[in-house]
Protein backbone atom coordinates (compact mmCIF):
# COMPACT_ATOMS: atom_id res chain seq x y z
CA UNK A 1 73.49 90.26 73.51
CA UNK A 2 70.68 88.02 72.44
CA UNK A 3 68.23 91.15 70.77
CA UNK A 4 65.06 89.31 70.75
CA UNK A 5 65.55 88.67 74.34
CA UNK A 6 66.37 92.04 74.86
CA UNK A 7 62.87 93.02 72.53
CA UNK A 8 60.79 90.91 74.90
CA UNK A 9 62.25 91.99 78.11
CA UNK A 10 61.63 95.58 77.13
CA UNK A 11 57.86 94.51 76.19
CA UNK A 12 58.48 94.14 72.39
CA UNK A 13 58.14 96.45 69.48
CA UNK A 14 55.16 97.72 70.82
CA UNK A 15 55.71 98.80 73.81
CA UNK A 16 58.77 100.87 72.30
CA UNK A 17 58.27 104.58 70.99
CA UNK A 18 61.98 105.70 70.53
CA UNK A 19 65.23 104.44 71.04
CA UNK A 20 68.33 107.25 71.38
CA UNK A 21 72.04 105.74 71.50
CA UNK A 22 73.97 107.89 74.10
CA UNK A 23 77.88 105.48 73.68
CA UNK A 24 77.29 103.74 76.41
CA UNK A 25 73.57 103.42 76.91
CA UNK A 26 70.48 103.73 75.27
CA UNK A 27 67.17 105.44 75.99
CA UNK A 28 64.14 103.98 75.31
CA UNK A 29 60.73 106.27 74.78
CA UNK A 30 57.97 103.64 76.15
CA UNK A 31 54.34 102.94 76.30
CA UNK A 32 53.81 101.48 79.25
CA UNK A 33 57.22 100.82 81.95
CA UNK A 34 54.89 98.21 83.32
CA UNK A 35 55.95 95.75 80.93
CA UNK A 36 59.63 96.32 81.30
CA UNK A 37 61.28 93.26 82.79
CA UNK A 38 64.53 94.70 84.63
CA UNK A 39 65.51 91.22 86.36
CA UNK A 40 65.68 89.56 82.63
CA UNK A 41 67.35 92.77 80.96
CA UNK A 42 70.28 92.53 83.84
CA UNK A 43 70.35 88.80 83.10
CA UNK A 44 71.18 89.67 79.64
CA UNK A 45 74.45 91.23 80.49
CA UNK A 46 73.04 95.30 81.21
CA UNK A 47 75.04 96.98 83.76
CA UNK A 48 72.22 99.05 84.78
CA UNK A 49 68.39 100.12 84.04
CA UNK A 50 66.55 102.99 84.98
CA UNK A 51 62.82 102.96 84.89
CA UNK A 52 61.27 106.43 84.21
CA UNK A 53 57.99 107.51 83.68
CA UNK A 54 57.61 106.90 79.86
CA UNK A 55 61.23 105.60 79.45
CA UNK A 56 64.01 103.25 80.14
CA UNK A 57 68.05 103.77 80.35
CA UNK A 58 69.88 100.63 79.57
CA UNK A 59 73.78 101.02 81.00
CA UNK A 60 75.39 98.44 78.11
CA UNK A 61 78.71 99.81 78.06
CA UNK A 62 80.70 99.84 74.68
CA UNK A 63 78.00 97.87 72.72
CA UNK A 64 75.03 100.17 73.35
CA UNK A 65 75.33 101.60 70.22
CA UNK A 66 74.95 98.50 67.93
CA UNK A 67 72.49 96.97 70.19
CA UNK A 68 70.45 100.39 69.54
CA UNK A 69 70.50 99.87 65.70
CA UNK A 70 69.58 96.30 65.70
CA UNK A 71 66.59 96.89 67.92
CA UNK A 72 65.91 99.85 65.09
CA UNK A 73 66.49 96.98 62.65
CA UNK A 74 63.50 95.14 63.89
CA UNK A 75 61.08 97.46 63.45
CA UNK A 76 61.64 100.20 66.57
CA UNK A 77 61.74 103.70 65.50
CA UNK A 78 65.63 105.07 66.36
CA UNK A 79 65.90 108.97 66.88
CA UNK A 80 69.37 108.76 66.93
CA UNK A 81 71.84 111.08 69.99
């Protein structure tokens, strides 16, 4: 999965407050869910995404963990599961 993509379609770093790995999905603590583009995460290869008030559950199957860590890698804050 192209992470950039994936950093912009969530509304970059700063839009992102946590990020917790759950296997096969990730949770994302947000600023603002307005700037969460669900058409472009799908297009990315997501199985799912569910918008919540101040977060956002990305199905990614298998890979959700490593994706997690490499959008910690760029500068988003991981909590961990």
């Amino acid at each position: 999965m192209d992470i950039e993509a994936l950093l912009t379609a969530v509304g970059g770093r700063e839009n992102i407050r946590t990020i917790e790995d759950e296997l096969t999905r990730i949770r994302l603590g947000v600023n603002d869910r307005n700037f969460i583009d669900e058409q472009a995460i799908r297009n990315l290869g997501a199985y799912g995404v569910v918008i919540q008030k101040e977060a956002v559950q990305l199905i990614l199957g298998r890979e959700a963990v490593e994706i997690a860590a490499k959008l910690a890698q760029l500068g988003a804050e991981q909590s961990g599961n």
